[in-house]
Structures are given as C-alpha cells and as structure tokens.
PDB file of N, CA and C in Angstrom:
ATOM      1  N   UNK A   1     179.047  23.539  84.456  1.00  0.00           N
ATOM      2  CA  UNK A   1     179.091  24.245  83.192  1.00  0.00           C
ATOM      3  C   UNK A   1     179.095  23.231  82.050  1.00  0.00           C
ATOM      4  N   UNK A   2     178.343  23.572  81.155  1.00  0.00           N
ATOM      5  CA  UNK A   2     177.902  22.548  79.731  1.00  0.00           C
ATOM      6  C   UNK A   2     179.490  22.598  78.767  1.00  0.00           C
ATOM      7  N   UNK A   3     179.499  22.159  78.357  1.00  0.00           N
ATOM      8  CA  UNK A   3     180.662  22.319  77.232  1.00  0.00           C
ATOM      9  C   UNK A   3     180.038  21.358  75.823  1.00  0.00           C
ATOM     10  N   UNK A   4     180.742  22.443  74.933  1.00  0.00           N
ATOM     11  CA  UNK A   4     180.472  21.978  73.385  1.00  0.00           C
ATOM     12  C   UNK A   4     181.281  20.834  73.201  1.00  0.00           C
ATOM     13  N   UNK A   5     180.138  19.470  72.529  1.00  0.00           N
ATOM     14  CA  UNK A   5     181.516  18.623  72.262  1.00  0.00           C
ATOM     15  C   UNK A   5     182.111  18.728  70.758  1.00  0.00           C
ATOM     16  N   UNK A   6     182.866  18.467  70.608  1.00  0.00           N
ATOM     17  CA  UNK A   6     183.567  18.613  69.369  1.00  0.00           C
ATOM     18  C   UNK A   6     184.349  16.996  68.874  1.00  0.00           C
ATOM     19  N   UNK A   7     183.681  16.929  67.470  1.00  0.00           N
ATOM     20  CA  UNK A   7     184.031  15.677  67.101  1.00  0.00           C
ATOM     21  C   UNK A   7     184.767  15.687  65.870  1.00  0.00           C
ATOM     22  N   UNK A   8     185.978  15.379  66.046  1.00  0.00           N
ATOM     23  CA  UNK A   8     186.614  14.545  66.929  1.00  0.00           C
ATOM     24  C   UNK A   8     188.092  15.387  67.216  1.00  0.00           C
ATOM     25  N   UNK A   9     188.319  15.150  68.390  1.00  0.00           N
ATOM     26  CA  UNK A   9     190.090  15.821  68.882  1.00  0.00           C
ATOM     27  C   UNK A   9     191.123  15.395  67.741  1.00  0.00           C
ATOM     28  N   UNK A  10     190.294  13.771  67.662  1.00  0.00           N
ATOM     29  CA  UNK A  10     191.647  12.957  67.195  1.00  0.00           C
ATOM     30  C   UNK A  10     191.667  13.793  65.685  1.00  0.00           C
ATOM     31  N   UNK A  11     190.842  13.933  64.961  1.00  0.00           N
ATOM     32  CA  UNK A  11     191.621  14.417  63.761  1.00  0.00           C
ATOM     33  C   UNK A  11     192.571  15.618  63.610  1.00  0.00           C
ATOM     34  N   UNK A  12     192.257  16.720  64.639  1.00  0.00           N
ATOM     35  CA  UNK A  12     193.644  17.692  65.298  1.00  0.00           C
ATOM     36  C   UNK A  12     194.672  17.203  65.307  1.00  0.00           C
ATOM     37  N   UNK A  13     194.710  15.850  66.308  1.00  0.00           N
ATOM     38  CA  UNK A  13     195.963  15.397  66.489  1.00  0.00           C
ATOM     39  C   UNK A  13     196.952  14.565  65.516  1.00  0.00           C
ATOM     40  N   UNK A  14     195.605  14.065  64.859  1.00  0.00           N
ATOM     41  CA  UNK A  14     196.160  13.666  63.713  1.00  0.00           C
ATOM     42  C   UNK A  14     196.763  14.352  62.726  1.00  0.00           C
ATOM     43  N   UNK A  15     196.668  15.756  62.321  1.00  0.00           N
ATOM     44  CA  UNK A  15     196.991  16.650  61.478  1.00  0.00           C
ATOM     45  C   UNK A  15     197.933  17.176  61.982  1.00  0.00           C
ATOM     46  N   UNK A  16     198.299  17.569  63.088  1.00  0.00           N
ATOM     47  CA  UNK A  16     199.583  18.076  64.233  1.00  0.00           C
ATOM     48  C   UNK A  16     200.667  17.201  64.121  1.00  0.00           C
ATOM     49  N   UNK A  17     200.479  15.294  63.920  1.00  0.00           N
ATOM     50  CA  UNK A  17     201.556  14.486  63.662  1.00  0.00           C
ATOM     51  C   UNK A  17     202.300  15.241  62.525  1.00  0.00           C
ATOM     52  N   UNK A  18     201.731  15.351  61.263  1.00  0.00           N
ATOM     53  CA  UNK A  18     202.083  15.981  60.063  1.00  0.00           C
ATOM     54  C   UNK A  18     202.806  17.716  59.999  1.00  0.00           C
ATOM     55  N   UNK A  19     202.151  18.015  60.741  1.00  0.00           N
ATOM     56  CA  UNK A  19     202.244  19.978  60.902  1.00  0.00           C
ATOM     57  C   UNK A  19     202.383  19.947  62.228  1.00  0.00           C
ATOM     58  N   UNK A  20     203.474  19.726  63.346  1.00  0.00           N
ATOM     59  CA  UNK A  20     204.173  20.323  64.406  1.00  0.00           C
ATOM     60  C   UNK A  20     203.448  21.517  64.675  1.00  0.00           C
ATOM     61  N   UNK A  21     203.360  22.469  64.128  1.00  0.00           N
ATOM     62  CA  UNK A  21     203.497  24.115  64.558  1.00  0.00           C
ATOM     63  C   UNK A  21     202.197  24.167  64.523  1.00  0.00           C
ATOM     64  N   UNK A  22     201.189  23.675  63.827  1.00  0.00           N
ATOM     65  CA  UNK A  22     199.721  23.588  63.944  1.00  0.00           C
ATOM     66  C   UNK A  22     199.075  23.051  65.509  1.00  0.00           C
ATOM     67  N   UNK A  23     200.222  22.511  66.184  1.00  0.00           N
ATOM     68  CA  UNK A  23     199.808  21.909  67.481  1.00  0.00           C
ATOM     69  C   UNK A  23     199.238  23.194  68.506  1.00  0.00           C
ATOM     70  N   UNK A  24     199.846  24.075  68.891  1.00  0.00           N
ATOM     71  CA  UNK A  24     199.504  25.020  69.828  1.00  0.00           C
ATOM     72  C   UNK A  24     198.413  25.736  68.934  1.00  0.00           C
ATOM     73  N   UNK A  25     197.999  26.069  67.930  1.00  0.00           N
ATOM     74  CA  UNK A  25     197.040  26.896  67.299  1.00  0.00           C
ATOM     75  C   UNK A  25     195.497  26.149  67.674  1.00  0.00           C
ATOM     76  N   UNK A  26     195.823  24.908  67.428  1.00  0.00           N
ATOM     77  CA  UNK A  26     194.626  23.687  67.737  1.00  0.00           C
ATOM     78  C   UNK A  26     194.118  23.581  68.690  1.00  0.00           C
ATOM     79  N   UNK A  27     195.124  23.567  69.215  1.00  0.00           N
ATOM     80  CA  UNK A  27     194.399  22.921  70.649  1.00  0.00           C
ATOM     81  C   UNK A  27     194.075  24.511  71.235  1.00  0.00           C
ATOM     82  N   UNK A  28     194.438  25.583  71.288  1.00  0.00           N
ATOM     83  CA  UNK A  28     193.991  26.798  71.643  1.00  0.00           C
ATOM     84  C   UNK A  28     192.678  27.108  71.029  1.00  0.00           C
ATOM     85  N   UNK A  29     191.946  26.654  69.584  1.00  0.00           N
ATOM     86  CA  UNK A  29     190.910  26.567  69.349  1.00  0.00           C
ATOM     87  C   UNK A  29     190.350  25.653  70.121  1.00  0.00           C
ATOM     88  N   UNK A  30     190.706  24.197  70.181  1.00  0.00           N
ATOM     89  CA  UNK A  30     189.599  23.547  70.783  1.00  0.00           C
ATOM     90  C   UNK A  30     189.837  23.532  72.222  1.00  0.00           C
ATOM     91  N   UNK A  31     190.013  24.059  72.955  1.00  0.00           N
ATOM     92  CA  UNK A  31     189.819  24.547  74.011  1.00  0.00           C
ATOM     93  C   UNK A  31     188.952  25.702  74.369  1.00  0.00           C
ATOM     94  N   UNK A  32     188.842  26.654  73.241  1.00  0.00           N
ATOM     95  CA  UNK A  32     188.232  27.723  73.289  1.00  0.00           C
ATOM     96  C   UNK A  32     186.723  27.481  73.232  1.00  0.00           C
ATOM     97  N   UNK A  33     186.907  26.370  71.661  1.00  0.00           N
ATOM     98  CA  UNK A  33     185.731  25.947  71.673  1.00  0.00           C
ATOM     99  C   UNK A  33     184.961  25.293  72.539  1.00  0.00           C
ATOM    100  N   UNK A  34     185.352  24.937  73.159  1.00  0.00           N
ATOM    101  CA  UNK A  34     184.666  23.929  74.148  1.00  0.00           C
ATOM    102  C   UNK A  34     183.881  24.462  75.040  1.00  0.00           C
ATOM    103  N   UNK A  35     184.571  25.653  75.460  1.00  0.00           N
ATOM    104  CA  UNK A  35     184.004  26.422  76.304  1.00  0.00           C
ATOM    105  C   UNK A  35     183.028  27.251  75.938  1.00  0.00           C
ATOM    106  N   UNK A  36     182.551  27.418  74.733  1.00  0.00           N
ATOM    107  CA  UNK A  36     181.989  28.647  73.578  1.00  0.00           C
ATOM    108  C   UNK A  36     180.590  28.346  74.339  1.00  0.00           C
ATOM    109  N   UNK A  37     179.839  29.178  73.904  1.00  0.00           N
ATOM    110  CA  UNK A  37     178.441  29.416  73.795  1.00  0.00           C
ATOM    111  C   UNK A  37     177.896  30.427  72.840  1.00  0.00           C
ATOM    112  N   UNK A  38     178.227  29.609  71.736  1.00  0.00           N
ATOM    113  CA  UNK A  38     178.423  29.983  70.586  1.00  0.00           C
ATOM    114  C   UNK A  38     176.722  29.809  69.513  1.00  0.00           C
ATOM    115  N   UNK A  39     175.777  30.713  69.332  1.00  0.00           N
ATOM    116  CA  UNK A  39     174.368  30.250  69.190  1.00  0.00           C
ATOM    117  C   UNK A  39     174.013  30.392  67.569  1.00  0.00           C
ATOM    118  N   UNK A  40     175.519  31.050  67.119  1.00  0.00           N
ATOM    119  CA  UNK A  40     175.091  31.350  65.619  1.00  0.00           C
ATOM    120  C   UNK A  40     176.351  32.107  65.330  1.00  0.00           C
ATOM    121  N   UNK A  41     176.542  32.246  64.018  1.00  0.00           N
ATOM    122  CA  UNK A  41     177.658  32.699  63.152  1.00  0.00           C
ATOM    123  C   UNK A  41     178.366  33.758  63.826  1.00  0.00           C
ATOM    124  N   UNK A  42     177.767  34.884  64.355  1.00  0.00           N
ATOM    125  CA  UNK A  42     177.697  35.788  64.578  1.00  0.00           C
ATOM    126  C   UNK A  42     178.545  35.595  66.081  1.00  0.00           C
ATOM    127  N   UNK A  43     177.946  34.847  66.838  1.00  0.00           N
ATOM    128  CA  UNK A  43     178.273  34.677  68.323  1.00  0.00           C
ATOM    129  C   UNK A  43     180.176  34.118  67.599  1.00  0.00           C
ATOM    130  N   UNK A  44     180.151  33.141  66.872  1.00  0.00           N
ATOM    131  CA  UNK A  44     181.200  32.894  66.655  1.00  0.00           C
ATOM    132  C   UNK A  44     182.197  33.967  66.221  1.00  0.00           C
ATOM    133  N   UNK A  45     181.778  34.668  65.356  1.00  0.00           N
ATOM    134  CA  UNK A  45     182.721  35.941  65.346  1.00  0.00           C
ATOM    135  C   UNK A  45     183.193  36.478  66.217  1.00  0.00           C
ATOM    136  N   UNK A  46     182.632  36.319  67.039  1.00  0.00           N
ATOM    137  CA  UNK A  46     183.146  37.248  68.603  1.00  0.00           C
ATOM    138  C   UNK A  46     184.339  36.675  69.262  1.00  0.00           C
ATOM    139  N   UNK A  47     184.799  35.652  69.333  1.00  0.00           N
ATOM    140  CA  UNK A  47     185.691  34.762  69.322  1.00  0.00           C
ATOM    141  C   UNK A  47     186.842  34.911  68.213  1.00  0.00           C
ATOM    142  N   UNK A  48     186.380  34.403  66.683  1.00  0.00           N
ATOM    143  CA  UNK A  48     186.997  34.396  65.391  1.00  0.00           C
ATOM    144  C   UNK A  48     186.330  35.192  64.633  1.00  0.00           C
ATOM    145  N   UNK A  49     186.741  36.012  64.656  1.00  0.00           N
ATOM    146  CA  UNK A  49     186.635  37.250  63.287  1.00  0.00           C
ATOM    147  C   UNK A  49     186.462  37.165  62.257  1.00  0.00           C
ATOM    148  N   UNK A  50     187.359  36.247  61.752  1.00  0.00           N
ATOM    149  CA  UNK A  50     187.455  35.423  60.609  1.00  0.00           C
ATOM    150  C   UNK A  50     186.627  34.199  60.033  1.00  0.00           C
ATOM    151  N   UNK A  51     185.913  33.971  61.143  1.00  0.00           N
ATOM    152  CA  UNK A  51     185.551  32.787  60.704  1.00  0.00           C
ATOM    153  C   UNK A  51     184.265  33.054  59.853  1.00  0.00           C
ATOM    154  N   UNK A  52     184.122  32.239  58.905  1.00  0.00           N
ATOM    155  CA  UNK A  52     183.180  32.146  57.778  1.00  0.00           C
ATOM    156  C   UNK A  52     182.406  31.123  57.039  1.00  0.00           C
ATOM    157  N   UNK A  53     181.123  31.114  56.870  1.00  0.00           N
ATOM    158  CA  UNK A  53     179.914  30.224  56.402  1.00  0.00           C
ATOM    159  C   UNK A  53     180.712  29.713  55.057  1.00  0.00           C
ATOM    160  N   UNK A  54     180.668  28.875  54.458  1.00  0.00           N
ATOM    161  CA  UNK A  54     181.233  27.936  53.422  1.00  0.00           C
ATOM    162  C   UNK A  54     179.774  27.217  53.053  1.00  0.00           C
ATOM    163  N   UNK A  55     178.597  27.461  52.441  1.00  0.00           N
ATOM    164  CA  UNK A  55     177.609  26.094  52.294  1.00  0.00           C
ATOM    165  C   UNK A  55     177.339  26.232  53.801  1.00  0.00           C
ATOM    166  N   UNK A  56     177.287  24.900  54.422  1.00  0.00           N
ATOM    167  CA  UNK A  56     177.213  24.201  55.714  1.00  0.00           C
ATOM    168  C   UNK A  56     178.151  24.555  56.282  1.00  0.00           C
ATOM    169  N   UNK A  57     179.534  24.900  56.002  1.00  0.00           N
ATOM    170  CA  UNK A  57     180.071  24.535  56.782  1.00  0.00           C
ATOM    171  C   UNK A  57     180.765  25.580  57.407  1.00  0.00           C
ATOM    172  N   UNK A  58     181.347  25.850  58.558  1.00  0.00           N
ATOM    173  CA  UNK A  58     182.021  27.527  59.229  1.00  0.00           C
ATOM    174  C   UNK A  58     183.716  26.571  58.765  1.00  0.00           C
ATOM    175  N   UNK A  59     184.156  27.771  57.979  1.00  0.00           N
ATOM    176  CA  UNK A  59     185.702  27.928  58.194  1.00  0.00           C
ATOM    177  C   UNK A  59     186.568  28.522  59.172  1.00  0.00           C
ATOM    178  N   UNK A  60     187.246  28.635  59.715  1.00  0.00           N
ATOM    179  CA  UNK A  60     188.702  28.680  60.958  1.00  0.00           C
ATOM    180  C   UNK A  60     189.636  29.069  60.064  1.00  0.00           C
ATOM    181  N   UNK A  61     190.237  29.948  60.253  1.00  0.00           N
ATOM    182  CA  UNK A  61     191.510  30.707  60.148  1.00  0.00           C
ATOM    183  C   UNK A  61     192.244  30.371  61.501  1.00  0.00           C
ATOM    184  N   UNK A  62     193.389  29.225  61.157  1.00  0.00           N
ATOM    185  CA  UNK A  62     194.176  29.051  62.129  1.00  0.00           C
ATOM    186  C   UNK A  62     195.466  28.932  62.270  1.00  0.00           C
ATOM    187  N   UNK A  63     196.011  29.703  62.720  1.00  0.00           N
ATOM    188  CA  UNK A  63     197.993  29.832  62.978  1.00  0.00           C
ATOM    189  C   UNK A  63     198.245  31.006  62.177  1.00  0.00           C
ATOM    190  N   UNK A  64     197.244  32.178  62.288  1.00  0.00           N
ATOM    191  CA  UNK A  64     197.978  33.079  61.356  1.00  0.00           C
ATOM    192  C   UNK A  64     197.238  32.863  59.926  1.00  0.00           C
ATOM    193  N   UNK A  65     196.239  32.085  59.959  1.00  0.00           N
ATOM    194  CA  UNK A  65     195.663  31.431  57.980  1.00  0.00           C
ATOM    195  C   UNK A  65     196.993  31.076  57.764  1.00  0.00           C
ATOM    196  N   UNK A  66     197.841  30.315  58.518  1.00  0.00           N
ATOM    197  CA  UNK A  66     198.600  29.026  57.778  1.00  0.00           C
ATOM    198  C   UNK A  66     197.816  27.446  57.480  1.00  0.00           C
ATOM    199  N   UNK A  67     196.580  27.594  58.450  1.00  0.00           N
ATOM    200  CA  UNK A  67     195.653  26.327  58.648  1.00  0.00           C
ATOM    201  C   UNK A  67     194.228  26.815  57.939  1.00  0.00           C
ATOM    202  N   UNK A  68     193.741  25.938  58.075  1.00  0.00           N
ATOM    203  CA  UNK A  68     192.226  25.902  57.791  1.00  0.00           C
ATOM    204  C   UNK A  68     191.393  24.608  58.499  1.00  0.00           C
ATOM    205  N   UNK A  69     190.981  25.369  59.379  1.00  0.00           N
ATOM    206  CA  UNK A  69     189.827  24.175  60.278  1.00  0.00           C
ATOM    207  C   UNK A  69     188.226  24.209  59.743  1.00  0.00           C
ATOM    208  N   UNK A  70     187.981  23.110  58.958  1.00  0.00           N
ATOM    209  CA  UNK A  70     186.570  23.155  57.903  1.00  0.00           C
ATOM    210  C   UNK A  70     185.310  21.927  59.359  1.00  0.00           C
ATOM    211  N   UNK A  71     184.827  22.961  59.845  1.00  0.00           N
ATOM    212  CA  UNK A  71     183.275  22.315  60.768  1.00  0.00           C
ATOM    213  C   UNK A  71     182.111  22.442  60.196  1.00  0.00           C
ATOM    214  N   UNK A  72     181.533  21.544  60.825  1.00  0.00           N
ATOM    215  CA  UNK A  72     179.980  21.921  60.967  1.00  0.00           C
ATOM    216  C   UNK A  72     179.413  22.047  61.698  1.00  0.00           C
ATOM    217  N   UNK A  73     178.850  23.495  62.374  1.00  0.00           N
ATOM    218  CA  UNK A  73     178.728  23.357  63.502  1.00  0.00           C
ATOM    219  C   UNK A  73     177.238  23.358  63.805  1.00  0.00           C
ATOM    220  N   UNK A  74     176.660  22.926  64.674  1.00  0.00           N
ATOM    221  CA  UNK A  74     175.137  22.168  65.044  1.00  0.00           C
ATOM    222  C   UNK A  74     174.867  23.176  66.536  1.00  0.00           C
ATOM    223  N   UNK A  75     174.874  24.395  66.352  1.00  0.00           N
ATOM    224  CA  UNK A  75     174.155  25.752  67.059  1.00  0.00           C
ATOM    225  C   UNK A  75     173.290  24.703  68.716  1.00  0.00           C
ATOM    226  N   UNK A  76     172.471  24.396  67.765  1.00  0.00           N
ATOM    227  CA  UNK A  76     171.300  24.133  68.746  1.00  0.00           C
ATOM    228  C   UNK A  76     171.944  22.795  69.795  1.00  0.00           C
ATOM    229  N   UNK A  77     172.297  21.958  69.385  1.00  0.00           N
ATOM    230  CA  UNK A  77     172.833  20.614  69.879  1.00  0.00           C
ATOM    231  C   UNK A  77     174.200  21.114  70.648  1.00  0.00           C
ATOM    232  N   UNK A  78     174.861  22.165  70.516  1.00  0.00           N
ATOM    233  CA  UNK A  78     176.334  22.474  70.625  1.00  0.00           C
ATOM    234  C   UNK A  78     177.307  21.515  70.426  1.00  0.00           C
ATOM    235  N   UNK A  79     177.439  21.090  68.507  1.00  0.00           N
ATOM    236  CA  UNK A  79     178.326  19.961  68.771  1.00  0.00           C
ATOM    237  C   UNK A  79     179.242  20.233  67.433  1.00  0.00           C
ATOM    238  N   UNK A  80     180.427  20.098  67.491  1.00  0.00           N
ATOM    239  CA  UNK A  80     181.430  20.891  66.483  1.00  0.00           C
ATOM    240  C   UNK A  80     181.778  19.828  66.195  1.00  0.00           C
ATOM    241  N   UNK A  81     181.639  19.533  64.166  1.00  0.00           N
ATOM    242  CA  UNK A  81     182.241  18.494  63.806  1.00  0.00           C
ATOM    243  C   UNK A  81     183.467  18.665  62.926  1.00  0.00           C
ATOM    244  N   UNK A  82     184.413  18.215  62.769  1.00  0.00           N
ATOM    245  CA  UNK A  82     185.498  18.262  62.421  1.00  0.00           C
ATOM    246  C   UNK A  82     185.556  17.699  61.128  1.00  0.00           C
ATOM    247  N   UNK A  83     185.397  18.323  59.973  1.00  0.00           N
ATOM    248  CA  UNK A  83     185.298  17.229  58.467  1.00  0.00           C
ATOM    249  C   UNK A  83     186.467  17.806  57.986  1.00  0.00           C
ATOM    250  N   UNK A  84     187.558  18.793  58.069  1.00  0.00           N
ATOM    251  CA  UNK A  84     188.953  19.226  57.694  1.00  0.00           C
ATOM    252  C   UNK A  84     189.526  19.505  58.708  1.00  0.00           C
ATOM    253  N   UNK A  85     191.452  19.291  58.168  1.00  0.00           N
ATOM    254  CA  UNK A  85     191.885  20.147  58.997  1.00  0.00           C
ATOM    255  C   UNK A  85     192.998  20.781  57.643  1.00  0.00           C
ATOM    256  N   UNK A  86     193.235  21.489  57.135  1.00  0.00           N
ATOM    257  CA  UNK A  86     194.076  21.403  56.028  1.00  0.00           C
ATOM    258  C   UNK A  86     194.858  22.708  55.912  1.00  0.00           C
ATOM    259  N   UNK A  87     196.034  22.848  55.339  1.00  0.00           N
ATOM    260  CA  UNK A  87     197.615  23.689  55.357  1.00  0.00           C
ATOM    261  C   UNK A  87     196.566  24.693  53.941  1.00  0.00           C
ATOM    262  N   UNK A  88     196.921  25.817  54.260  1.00  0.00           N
ATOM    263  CA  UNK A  88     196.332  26.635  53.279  1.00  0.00           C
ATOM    264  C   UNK A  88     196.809  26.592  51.959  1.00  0.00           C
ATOM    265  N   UNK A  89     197.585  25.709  51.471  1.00  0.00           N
ATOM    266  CA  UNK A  89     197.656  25.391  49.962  1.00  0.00           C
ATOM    267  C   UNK A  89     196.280  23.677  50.023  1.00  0.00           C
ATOM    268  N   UNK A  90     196.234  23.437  50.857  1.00  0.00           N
ATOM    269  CA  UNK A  90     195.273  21.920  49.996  1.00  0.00           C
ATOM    270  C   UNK A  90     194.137  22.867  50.450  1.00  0.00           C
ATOM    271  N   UNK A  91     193.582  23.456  51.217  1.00  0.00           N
ATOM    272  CA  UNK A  91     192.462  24.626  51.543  1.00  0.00           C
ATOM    273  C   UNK A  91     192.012  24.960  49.692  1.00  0.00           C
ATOM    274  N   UNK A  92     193.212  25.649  49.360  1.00  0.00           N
ATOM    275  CA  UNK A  92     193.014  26.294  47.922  1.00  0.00           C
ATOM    276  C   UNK A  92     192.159  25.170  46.604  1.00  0.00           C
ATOM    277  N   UNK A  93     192.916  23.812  46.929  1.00  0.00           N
ATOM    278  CA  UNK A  93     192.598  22.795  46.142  1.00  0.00           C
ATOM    279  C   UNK A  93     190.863  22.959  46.309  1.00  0.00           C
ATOM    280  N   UNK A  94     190.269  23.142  47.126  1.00  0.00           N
ATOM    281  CA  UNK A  94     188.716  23.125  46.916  1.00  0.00           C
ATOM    282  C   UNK A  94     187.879  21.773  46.775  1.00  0.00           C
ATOM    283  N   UNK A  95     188.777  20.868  46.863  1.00  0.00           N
ATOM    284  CA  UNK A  95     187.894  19.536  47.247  1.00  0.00           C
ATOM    285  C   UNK A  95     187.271  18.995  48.448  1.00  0.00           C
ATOM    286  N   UNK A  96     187.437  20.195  49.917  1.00  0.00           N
ATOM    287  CA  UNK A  96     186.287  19.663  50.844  1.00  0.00           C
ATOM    288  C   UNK A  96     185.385  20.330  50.300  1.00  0.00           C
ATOM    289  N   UNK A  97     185.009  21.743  49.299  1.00  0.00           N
ATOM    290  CA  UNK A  97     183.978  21.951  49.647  1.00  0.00           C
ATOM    291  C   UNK A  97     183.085  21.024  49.080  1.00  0.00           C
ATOM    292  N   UNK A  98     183.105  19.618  48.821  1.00  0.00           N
ATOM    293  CA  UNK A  98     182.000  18.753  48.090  1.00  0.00           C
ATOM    294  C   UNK A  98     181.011  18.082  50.103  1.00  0.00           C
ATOM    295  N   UNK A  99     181.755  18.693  51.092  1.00  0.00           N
ATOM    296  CA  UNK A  99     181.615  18.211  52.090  1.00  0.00           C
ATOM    297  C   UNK A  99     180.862  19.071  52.911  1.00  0.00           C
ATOM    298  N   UNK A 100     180.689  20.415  52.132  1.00  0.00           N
ATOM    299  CA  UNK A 100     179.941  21.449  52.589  1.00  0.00           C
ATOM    300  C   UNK A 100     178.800  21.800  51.677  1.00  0.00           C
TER     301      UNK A 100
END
C-alpha cells in the first residue's frame, strides 16, 4: 500500500514541544493522512469537513479549531507539505497567508 508523504513530521513535533495538547490531535491527522487517498478537495472533505482551500493552500481544523494546520497539498504526487502549524489566535494574525 502507497502512502502520502508528508513534509515534514518534524514541524508537528516541533509545535507539540510548545502546545502539549496539540500532540494527540497531530499525530491523529498525520496518521490519517498518510493513509489518505485523497485526489482533490473534495476527497479531503470526506475525512475533514472542515477543511478548506486558502489560495494554494488547504486549511485543517485541528483539536476542536484550537489549531490550525496550513498545507499544500500536491493531489497528483500525493505529497502534504507542512508550511504552518499555528494556535487559532496567530491563525487570526493572517501572516501565513503571504505563503498561500
């Protein structure tokens, strides 16, 4: 079985040093993800409900929308990139979207 790679874990984990409680929400996404066969926005909904086109980039509603996981995700290649991980007050600040 193929799996999506997702780049990179480490910035999850890196954001989990900071936000504890963000740890089990994370890694339950990227686990999920990994496994996805996920071909377009849509397929992703089926999974996350929530999740939503930004520009380029799909947003994550994660822990309840206490998080915000900001990707880009590459459909065809199956490869999930990780350019945020951020607490829904710096989300609000609006300075990744210069990254989308």
């Amino acid at each position: 079985m193929s799996r999506v790679n997702v780049v990179s874990r480490k910035a999850l984990k890196g954001f989990t040093m900071k936000n504890n409680s963000a740890a089990e929400p994370l890694d339950n996404w990227y686990r999920r993800a990994r496994k996805a066969k996920w071909r377009n926005l849509a397929g992703t909904r089926l999974d996350y409900p929530h999740a939503d086109l930004v520009g380029k980039c799909t947003v994550f509603n994660i822990g309840g929308n206490k998080f915000r996981l900001i990707t880009k995700v590459n459909y065809v290649g199956q490869t999930i990139y990780i350019k945020h991980v951020l607490t829904h007050r710096e989300y609000n600040k609006e300075g990744w979207k210069n990254d989308c």
